[in-house]
N, C-alpha and C. Protein backbone atom coordinates (compact mmCIF):
# COMPACT_ATOMS: atom_id res chain seq x y z
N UNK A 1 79.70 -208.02 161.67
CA UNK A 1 78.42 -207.53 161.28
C UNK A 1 78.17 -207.92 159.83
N UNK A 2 76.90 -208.49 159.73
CA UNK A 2 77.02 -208.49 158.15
C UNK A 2 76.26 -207.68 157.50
N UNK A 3 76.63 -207.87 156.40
CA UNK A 3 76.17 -207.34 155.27
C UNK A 3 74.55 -207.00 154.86
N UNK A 4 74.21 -205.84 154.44
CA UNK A 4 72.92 -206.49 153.73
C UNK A 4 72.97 -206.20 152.69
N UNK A 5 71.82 -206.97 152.07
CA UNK A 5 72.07 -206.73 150.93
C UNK A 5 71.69 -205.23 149.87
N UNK A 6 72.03 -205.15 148.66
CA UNK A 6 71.50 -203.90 147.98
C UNK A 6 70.14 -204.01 147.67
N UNK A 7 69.50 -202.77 148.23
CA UNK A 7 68.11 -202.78 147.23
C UNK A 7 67.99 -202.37 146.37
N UNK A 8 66.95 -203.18 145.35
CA UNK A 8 66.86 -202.62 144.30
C UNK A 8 65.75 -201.52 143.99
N UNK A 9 66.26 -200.77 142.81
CA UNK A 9 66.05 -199.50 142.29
C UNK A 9 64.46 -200.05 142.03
N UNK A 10 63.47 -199.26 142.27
CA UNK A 10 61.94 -199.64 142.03
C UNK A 10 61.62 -199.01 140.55
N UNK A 11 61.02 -199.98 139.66
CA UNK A 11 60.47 -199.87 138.34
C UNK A 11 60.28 -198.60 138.23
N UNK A 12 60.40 -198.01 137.19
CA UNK A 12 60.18 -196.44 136.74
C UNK A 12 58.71 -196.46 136.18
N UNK A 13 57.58 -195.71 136.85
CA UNK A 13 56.24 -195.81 136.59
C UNK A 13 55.98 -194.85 135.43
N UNK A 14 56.57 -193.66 135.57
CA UNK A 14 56.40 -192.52 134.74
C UNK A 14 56.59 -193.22 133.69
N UNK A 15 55.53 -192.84 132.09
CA UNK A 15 55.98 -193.09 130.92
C UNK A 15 56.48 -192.32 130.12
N UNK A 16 56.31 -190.77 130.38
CA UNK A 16 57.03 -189.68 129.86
C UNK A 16 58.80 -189.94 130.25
N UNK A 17 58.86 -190.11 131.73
CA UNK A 17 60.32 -190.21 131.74
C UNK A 17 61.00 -191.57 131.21
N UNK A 18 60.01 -192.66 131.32
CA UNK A 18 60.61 -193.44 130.47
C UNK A 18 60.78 -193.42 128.78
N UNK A 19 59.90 -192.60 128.45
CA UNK A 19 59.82 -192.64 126.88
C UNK A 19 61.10 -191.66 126.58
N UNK A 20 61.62 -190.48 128.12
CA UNK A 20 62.36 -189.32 127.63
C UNK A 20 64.48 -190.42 127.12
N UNK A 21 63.79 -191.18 128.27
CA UNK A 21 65.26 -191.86 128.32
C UNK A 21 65.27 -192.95 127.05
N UNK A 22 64.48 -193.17 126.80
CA UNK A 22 64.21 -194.27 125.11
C UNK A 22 65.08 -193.26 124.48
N UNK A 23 64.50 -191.80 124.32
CA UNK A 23 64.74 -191.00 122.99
C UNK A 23 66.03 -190.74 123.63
N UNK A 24 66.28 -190.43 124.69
CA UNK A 24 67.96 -190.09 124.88
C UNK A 24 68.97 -190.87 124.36
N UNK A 25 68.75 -192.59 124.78
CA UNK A 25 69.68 -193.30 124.35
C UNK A 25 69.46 -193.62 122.90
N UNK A 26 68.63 -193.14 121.80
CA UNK A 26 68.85 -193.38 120.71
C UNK A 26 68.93 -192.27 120.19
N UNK A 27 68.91 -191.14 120.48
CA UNK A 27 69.13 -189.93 119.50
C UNK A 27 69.57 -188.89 121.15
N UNK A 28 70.92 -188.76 120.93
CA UNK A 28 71.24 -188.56 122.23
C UNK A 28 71.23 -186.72 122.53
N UNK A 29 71.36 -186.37 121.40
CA UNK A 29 71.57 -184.71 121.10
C UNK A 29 70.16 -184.24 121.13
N UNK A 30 69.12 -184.88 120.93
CA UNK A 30 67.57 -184.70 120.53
C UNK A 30 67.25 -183.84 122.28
N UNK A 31 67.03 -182.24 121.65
CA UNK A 31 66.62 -181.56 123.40
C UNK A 31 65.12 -180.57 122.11
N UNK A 32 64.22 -180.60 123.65
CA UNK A 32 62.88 -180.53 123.49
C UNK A 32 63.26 -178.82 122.83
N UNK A 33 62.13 -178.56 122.14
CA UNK A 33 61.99 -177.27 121.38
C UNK A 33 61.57 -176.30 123.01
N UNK A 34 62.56 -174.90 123.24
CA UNK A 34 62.22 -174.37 124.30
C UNK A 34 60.92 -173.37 124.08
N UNK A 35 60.57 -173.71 125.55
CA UNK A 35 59.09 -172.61 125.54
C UNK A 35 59.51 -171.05 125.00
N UNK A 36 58.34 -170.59 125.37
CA UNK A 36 58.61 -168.88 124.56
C UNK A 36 58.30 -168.26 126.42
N UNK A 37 58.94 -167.35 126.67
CA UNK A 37 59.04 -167.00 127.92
C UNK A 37 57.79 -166.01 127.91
N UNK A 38 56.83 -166.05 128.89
CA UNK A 38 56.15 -165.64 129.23
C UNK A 38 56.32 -164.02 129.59
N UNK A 39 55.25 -163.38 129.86
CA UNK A 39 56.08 -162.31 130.56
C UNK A 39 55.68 -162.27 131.81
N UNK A 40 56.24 -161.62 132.88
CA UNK A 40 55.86 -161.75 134.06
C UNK A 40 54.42 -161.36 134.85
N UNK A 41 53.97 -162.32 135.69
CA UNK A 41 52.20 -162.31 136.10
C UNK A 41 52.09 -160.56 137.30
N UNK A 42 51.53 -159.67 137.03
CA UNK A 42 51.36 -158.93 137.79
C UNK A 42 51.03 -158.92 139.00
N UNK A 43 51.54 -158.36 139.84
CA UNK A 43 51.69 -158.47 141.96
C UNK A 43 50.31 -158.45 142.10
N UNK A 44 49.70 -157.33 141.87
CA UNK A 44 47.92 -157.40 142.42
C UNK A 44 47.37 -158.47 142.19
N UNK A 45 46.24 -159.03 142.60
CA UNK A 45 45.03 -159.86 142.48
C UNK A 45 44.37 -159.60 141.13
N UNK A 46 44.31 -158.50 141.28
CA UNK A 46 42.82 -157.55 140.48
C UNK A 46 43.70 -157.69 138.71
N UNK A 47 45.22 -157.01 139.04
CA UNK A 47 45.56 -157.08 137.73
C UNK A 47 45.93 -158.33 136.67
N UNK A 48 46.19 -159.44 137.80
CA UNK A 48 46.24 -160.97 137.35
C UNK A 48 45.40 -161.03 136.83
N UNK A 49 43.95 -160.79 137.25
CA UNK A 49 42.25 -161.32 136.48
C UNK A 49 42.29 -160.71 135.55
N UNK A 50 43.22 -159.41 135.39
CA UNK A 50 42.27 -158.95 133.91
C UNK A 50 43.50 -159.05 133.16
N UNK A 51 44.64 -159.63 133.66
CA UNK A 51 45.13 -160.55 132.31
C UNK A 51 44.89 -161.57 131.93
N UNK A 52 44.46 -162.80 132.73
CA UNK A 52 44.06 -163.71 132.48
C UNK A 52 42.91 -163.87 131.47
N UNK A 53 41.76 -162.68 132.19
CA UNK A 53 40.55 -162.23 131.51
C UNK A 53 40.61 -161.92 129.83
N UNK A 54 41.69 -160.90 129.47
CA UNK A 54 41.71 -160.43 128.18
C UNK A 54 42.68 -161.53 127.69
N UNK A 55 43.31 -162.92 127.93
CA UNK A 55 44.07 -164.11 127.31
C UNK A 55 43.03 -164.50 126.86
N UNK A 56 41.88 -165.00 127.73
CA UNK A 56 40.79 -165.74 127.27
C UNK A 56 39.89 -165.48 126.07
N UNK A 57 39.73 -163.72 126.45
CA UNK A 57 39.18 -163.31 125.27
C UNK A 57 39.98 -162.90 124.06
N UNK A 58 40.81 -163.35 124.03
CA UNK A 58 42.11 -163.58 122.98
C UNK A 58 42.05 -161.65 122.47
N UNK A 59 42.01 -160.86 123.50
CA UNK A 59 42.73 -159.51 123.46
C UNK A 59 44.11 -159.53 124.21
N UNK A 60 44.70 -160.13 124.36
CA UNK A 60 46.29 -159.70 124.89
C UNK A 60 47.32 -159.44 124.02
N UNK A 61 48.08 -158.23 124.31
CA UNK A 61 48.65 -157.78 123.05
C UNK A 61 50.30 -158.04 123.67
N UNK A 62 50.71 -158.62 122.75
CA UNK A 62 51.99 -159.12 122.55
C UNK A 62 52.95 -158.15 123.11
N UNK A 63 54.10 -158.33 124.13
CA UNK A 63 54.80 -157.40 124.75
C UNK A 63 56.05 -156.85 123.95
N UNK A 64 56.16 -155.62 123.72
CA UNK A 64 57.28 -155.39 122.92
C UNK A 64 58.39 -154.78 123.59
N UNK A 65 59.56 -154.70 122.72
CA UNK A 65 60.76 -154.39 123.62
C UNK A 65 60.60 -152.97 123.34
N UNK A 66 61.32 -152.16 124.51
CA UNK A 66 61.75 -150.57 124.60
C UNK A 66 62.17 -149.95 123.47
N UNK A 67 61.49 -148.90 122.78
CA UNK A 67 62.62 -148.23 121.87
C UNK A 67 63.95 -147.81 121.84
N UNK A 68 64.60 -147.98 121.12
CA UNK A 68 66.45 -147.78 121.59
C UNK A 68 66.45 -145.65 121.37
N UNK A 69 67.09 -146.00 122.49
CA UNK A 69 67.13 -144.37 122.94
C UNK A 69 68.51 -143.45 121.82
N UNK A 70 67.81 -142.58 121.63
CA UNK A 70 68.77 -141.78 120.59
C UNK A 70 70.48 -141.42 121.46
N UNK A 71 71.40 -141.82 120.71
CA UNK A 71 72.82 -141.99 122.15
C UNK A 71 73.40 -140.34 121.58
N UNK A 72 72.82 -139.16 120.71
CA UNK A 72 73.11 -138.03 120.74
C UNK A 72 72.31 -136.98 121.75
N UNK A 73 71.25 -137.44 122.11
CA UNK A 73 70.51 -137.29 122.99
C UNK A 73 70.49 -137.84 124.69
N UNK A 74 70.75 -138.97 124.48
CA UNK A 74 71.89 -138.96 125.87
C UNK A 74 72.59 -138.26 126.02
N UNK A 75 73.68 -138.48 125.57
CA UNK A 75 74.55 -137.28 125.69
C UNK A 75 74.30 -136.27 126.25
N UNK A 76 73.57 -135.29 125.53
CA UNK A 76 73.13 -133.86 125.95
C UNK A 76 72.75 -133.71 127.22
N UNK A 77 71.76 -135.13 127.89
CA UNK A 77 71.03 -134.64 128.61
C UNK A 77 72.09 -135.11 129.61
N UNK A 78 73.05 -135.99 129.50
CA UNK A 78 73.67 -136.42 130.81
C UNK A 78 74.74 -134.89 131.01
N UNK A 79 75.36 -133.90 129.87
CA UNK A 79 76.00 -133.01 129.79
C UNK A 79 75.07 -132.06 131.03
N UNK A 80 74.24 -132.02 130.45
CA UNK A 80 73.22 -130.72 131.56
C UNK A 80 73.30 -131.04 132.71
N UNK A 81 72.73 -132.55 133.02
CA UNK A 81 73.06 -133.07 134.45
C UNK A 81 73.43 -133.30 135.04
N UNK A 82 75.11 -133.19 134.70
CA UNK A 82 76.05 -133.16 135.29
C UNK A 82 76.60 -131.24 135.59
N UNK A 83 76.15 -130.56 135.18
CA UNK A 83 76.42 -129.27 135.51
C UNK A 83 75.02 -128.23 135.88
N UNK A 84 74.11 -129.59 136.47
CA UNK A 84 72.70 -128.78 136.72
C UNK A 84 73.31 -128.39 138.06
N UNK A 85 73.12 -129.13 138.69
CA UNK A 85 73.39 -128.91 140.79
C UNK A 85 74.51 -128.11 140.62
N UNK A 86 75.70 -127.75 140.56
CA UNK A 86 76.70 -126.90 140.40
C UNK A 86 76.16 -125.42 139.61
N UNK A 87 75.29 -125.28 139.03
CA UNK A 87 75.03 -123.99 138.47
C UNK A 87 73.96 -123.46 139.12
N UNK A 88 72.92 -124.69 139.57
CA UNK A 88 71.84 -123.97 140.43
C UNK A 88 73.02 -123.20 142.16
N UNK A 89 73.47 -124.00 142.25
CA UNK A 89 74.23 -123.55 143.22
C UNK A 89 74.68 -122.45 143.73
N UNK A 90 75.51 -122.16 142.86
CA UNK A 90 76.19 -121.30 141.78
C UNK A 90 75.46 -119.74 142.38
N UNK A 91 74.26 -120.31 141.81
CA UNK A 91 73.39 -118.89 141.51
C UNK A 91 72.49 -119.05 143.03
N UNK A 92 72.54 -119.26 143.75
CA UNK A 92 71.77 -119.31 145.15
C UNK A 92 72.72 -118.65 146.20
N UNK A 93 71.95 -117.53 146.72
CA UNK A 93 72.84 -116.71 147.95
C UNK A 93 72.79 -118.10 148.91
N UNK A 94 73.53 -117.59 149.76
CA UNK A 94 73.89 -118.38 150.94
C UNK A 94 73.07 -118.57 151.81
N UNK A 95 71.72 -117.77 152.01
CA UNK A 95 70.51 -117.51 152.84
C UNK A 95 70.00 -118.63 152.24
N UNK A 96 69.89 -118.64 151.00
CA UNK A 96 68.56 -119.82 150.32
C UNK A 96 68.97 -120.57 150.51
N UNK A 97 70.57 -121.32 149.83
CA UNK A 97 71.26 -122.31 150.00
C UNK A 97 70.90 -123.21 151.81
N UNK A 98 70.97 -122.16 152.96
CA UNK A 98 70.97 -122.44 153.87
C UNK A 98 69.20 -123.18 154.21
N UNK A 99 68.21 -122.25 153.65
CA UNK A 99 66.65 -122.36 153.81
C UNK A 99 66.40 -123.82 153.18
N UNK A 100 67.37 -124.55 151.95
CA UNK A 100 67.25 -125.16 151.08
C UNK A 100 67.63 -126.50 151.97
N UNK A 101 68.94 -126.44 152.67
CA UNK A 101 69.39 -127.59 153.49
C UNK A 101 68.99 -127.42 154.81
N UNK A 102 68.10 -126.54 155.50
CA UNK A 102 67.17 -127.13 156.64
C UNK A 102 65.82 -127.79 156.66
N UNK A 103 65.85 -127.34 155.38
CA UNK A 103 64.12 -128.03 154.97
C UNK A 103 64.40 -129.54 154.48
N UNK A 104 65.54 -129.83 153.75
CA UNK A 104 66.34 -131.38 153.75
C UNK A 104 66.69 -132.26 154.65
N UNK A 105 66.89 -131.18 155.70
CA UNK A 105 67.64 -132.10 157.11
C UNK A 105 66.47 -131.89 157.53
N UNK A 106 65.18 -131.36 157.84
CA UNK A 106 63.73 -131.69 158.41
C UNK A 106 63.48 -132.65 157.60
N UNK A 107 63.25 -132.97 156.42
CA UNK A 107 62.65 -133.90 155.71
C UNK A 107 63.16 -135.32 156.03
N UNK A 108 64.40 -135.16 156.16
CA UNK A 108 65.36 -136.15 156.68
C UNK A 108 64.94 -136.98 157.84
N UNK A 109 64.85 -136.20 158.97
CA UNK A 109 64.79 -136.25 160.22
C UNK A 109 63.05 -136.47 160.63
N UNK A 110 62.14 -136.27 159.43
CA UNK A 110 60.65 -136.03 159.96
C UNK A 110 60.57 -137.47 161.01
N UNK A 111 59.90 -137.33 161.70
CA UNK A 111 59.53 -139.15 162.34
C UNK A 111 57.94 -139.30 161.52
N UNK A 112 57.91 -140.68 161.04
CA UNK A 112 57.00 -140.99 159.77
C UNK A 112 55.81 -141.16 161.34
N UNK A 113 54.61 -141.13 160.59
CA UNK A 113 53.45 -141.34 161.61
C UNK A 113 52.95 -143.02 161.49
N UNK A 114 53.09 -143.01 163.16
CA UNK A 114 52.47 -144.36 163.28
C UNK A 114 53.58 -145.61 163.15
N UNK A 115 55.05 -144.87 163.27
CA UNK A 115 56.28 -146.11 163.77
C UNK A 115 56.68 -146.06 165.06
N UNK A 116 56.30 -146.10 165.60
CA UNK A 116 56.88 -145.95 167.08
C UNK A 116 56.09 -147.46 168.14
């Protein structure tokens, strides 16, 4: 059987990618300045337009990061919450306790309307 021959690689049309590979092979470390990350486009329809809307009218206000949460104040509150359910407990006769976990296991158990 013979051979065929190799084809050749077809001229590179792009001039961006050719101009990218110019600058590679002469300045080989040279990487593009990175974008600034956007923040993410909102799920609705309605709320996309009126971001887009207030970009245009150059009202969009710059997204800022979370305030850092006070870590003495953590604390406290994770202390309580960890001895909330055990004290409500605690203090609940056995009647309520009981009124408390049939109305859970109904809630549990409801059948949602309109799955069947």
């Amino acid at each position: 059987m013979a051979k065929r021959p190799a084809k050749k690689k077809p001229a590179q049309k792009d001039t961006q990618q050719l101009a990218r590979r110019v600058l590679d092979a002469v300045v080989p470390d040279a990487e593009p300045p990175k974008a600034k990350k956007k923040a993410p486009r909102p799920a609705r329809k309605q709320d996309a337009a009126d971001v887009d809307r207030a970009e245009a009218e150059g009202m969009a206000q710059p997204q800022g990061t979370p305030p850092e949460k006070n870590p003495a104040a953590v604390a406290l509150g994770r202390l309580g919450g960890m001895k909330g359910g055990k004290a409500r407990a605690a203090k609940l006769t056995a009647k309520k306790r009981s009124e408390i976990a049939k109305k859970a296991a109904a809630a549990r158990w409801k059948k949602d309307e309109g799955s069947e």
